[in-house]
C-alpha atoms as a PDB file:
ATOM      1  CA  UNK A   1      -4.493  20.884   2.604  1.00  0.00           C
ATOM      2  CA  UNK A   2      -3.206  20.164  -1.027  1.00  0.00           C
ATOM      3  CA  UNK A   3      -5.776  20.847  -4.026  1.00  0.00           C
ATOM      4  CA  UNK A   4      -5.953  20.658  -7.498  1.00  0.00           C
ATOM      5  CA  UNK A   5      -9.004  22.693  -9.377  1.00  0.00           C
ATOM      6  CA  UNK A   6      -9.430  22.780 -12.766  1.00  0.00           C
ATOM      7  CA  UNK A   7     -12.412  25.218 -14.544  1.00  0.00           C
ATOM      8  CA  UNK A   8     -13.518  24.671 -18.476  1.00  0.00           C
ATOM      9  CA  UNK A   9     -15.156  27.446 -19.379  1.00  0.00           C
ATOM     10  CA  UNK A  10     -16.437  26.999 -22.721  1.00  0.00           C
ATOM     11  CA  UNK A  11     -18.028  30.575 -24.616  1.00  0.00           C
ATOM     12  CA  UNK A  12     -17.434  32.507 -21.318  1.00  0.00           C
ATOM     13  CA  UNK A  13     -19.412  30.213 -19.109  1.00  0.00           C
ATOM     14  CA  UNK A  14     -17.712  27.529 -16.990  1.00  0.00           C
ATOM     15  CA  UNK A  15     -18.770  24.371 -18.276  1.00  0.00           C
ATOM     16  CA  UNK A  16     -16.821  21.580 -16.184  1.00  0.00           C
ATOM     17  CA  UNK A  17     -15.154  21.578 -12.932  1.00  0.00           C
ATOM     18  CA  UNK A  18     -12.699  18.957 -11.580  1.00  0.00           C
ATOM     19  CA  UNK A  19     -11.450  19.058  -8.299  1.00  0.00           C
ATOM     20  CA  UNK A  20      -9.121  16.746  -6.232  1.00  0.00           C
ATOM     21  CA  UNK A  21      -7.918  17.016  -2.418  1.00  0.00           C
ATOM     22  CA  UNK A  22      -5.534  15.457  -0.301  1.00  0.00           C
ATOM     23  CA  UNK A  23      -7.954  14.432   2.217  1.00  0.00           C
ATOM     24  CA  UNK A  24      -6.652  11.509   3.795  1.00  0.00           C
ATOM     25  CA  UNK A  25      -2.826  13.810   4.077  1.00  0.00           C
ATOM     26  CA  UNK A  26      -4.978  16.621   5.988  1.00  0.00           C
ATOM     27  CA  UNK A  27      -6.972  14.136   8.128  1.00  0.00           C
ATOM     28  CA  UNK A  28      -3.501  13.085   9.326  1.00  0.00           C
ATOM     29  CA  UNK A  29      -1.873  16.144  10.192  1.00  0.00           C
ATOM     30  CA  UNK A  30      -4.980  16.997  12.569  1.00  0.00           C
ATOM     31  CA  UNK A  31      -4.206  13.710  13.810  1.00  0.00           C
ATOM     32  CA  UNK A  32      -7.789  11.739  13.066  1.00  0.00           C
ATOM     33  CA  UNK A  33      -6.257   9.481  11.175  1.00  0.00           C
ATOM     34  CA  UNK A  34      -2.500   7.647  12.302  1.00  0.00           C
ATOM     35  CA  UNK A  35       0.075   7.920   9.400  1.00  0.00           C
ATOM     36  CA  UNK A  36      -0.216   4.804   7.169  1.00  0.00           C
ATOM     37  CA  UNK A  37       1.803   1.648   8.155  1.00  0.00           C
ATOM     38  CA  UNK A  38       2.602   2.856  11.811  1.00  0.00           C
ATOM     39  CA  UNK A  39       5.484   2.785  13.749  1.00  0.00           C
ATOM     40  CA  UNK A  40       7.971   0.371  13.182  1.00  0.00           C
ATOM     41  CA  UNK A  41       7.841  -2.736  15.518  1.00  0.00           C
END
Protein backbone atom coordinates (compact mmCIF):
# COMPACT_ATOMS: atom_id res chain seq x y z
CA UNK A 1 0.00 0.00 0.00
CA UNK A 2 1.22 3.61 -0.93
CA UNK A 3 1.34 6.30 2.04
CA UNK A 4 2.17 9.63 2.60
CA UNK A 5 2.78 10.83 6.50
CA UNK A 6 3.67 14.00 7.40
CA UNK A 7 4.59 14.96 11.43
CA UNK A 8 4.79 18.89 12.67
CA UNK A 9 6.42 18.86 15.59
CA UNK A 10 6.43 22.20 16.95
CA UNK A 11 9.02 22.83 20.38
CA UNK A 12 9.85 19.06 20.36
CA UNK A 13 6.32 17.83 20.57
CA UNK A 14 4.42 16.69 17.46
CA UNK A 15 1.75 19.00 16.96
CA UNK A 16 -0.10 17.91 13.59
CA UNK A 17 -0.23 14.79 11.70
CA UNK A 18 -1.45 14.31 8.09
CA UNK A 19 -1.73 11.14 6.60
CA UNK A 20 -2.98 9.89 3.15
CA UNK A 21 -3.32 6.17 1.71
CA UNK A 22 -3.96 4.61 -1.42
CA UNK A 23 -6.82 2.69 -0.24
CA UNK A 24 -8.95 2.14 -3.05
CA UNK A 25 -5.21 0.95 -5.19
CA UNK A 26 -4.69 -1.72 -2.22
CA UNK A 27 -8.36 -2.81 -2.09
CA UNK A 28 -7.75 -3.72 -5.75
CA UNK A 29 -4.74 -5.63 -5.72
CA UNK A 30 -6.42 -8.03 -2.99
CA UNK A 31 -9.01 -8.11 -5.49
CA UNK A 32 -12.22 -6.61 -3.32
CA UNK A 33 -12.63 -4.12 -5.48
CA UNK A 34 -12.47 -4.71 -9.77
CA UNK A 35 -10.02 -2.17 -11.40
CA UNK A 36 -11.96 0.99 -12.40
CA UNK A 37 -13.72 1.05 -15.85
CA UNK A 38 -13.47 -2.82 -16.46
CA UNK A 39 -12.61 -4.73 -19.23
CA UNK A 40 -13.06 -3.48 -22.48
CA UNK A 41 -16.32 -4.62 -24.27
Amino acid sequence: MTATVIHRIENGKLAEKWSDKDVLGFLQQLDVIPPLGGPPE
